[in-house]
C-alpha atoms as a PDB file:
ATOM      1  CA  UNK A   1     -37.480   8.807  -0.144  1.00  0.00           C
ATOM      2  CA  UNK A   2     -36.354   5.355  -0.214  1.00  0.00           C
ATOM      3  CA  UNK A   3     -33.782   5.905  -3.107  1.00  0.00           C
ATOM      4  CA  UNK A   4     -32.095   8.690  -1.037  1.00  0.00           C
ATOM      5  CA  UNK A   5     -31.892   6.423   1.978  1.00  0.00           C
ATOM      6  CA  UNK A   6     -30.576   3.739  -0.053  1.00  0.00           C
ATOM      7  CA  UNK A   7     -27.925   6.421  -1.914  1.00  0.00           C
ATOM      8  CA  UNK A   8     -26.939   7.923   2.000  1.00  0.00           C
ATOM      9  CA  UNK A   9     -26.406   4.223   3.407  1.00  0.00           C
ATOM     10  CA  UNK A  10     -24.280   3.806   0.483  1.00  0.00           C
ATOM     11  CA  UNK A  11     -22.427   6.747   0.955  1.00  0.00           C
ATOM     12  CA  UNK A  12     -21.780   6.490   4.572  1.00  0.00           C
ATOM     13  CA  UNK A  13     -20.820   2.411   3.898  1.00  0.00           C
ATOM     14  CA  UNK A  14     -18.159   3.775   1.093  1.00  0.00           C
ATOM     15  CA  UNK A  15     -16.404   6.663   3.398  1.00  0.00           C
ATOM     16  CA  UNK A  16     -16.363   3.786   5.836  1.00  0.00           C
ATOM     17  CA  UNK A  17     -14.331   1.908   3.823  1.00  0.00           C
ATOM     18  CA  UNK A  18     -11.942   4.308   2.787  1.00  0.00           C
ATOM     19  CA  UNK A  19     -11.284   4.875   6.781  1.00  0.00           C
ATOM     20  CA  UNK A  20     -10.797   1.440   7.491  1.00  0.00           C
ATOM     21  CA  UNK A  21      -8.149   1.265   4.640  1.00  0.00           C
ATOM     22  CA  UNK A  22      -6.346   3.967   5.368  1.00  0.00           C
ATOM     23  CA  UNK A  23      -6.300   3.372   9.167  1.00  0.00           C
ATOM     24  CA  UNK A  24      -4.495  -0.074   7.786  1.00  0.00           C
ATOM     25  CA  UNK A  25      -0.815   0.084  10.325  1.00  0.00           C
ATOM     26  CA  UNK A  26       2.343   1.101   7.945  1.00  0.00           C
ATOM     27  CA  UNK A  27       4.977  -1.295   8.039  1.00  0.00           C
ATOM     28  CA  UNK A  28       8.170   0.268   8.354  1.00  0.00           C
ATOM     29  CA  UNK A  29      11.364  -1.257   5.680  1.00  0.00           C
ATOM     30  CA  UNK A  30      14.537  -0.322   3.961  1.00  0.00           C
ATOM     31  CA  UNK A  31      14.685   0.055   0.176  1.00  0.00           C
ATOM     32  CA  UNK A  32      17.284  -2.559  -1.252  1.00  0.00           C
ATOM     33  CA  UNK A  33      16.343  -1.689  -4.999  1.00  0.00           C
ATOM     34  CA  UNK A  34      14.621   0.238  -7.497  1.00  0.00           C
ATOM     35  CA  UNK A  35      13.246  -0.234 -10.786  1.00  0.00           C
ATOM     36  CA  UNK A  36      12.101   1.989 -12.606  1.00  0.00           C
ATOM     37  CA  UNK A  37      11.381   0.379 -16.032  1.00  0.00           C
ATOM     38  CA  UNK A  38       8.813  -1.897 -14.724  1.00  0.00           C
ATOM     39  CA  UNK A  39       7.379  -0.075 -11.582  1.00  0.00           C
ATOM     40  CA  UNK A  40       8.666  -2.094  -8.817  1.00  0.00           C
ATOM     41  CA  UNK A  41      10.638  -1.823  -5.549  1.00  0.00           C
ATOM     42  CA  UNK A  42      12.589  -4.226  -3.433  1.00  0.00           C
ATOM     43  CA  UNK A  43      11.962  -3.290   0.494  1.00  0.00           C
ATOM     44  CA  UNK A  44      13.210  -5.767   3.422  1.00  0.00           C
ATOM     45  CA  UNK A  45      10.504  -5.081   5.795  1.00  0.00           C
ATOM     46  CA  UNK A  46       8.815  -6.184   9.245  1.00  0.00           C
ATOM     47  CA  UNK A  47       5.750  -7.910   9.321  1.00  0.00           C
ATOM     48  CA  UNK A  48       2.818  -7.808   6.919  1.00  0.00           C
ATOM     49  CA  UNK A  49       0.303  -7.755   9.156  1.00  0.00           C
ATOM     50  CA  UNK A  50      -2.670  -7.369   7.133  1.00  0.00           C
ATOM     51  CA  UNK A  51      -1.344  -9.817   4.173  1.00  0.00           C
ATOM     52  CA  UNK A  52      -0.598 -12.579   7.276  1.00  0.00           C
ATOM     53  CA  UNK A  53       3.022 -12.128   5.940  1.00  0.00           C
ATOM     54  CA  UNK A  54       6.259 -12.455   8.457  1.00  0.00           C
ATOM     55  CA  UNK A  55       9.609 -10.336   7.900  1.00  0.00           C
ATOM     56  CA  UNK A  56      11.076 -10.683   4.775  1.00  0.00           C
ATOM     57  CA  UNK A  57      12.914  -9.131   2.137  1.00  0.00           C
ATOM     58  CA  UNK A  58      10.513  -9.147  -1.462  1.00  0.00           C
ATOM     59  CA  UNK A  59       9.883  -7.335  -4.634  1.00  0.00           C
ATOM     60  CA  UNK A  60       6.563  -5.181  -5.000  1.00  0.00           C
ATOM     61  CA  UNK A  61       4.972  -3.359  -7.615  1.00  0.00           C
ATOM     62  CA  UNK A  62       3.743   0.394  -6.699  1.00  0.00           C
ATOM     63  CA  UNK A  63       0.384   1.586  -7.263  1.00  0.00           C
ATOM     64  CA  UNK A  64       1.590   5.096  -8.674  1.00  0.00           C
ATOM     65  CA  UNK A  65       5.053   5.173 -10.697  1.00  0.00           C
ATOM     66  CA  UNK A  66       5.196   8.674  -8.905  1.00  0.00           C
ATOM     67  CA  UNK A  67       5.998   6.874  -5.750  1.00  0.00           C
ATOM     68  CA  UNK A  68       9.362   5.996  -6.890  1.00  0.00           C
ATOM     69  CA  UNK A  69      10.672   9.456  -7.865  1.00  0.00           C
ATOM     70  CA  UNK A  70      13.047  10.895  -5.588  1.00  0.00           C
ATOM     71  CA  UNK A  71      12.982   7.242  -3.794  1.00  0.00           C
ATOM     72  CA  UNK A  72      16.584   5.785  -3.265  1.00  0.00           C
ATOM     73  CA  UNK A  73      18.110   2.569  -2.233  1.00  0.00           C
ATOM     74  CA  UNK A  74      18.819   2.527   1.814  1.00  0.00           C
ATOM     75  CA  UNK A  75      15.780   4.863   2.151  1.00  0.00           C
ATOM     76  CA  UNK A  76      13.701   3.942   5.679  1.00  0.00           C
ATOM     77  CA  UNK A  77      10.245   4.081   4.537  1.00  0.00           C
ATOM     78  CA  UNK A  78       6.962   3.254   6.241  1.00  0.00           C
ATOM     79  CA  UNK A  79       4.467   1.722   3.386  1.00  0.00           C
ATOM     80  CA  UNK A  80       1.202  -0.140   2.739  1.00  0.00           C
ATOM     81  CA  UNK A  81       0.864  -2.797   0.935  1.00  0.00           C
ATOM     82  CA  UNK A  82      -2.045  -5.258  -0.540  1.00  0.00           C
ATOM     83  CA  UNK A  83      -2.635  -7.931  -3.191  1.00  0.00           C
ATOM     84  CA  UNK A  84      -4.151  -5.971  -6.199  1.00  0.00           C
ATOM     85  CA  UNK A  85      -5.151  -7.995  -9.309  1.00  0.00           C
ATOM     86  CA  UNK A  86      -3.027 -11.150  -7.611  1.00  0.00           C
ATOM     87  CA  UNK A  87       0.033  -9.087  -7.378  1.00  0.00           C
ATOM     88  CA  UNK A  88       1.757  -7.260  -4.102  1.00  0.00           C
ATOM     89  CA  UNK A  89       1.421  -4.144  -4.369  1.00  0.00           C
ATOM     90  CA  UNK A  90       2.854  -0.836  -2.530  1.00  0.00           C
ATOM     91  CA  UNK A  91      -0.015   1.560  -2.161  1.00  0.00           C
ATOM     92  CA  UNK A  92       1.070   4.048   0.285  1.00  0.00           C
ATOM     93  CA  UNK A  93       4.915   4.908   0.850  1.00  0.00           C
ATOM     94  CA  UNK A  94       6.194   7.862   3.292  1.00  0.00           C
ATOM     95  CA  UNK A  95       9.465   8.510   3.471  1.00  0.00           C
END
């Protein structure tokens, strides 16, 4: 009984989680650049607000190459983006 009380508190800890991520605001930018070859987009955007990070125009890598496709420069997008393995990173881009 106490291993499936352990296993549900870990559960309901973990869907936690993922809700507080994905209820993370999307900042809103413009696409300056795309490349391809190495996975990475230029977007001058408003404030960072979870990476403490004022308006700025800056390079990021995207968590799925998949994100780029169809993507082009002068798109408005809204995005989210965190420091994965020391390295900005776009994790969620609507167009």
């Amino acid at each position: 009984m106490k291993t499936l009380l352990t296993l549900a508190a870990a559960l309901t800890l973990s869907a936690g989680m993922s809700l507080a991520q994905s209820g993370m605001p999307m900042t809103t930018g413009t696409v300056t650049k795309i490349d391809t070859k190495w996975n990475k987009v230029t977007i001058d955007h408003g404030p960072l607000e979870n990476l403490d990070m004022p308006a700025m125009k800056m390079v990021f890598n995207v968590a799925d190459p998949a994100m780029l496709e169809g993507l082009s420069e002068g798109a408005e997008v809204e995005f989210h983006a965190e420091r994965m393995n020391g390295k900005l990173t776009v994790t969620e881009l609507k167009r």
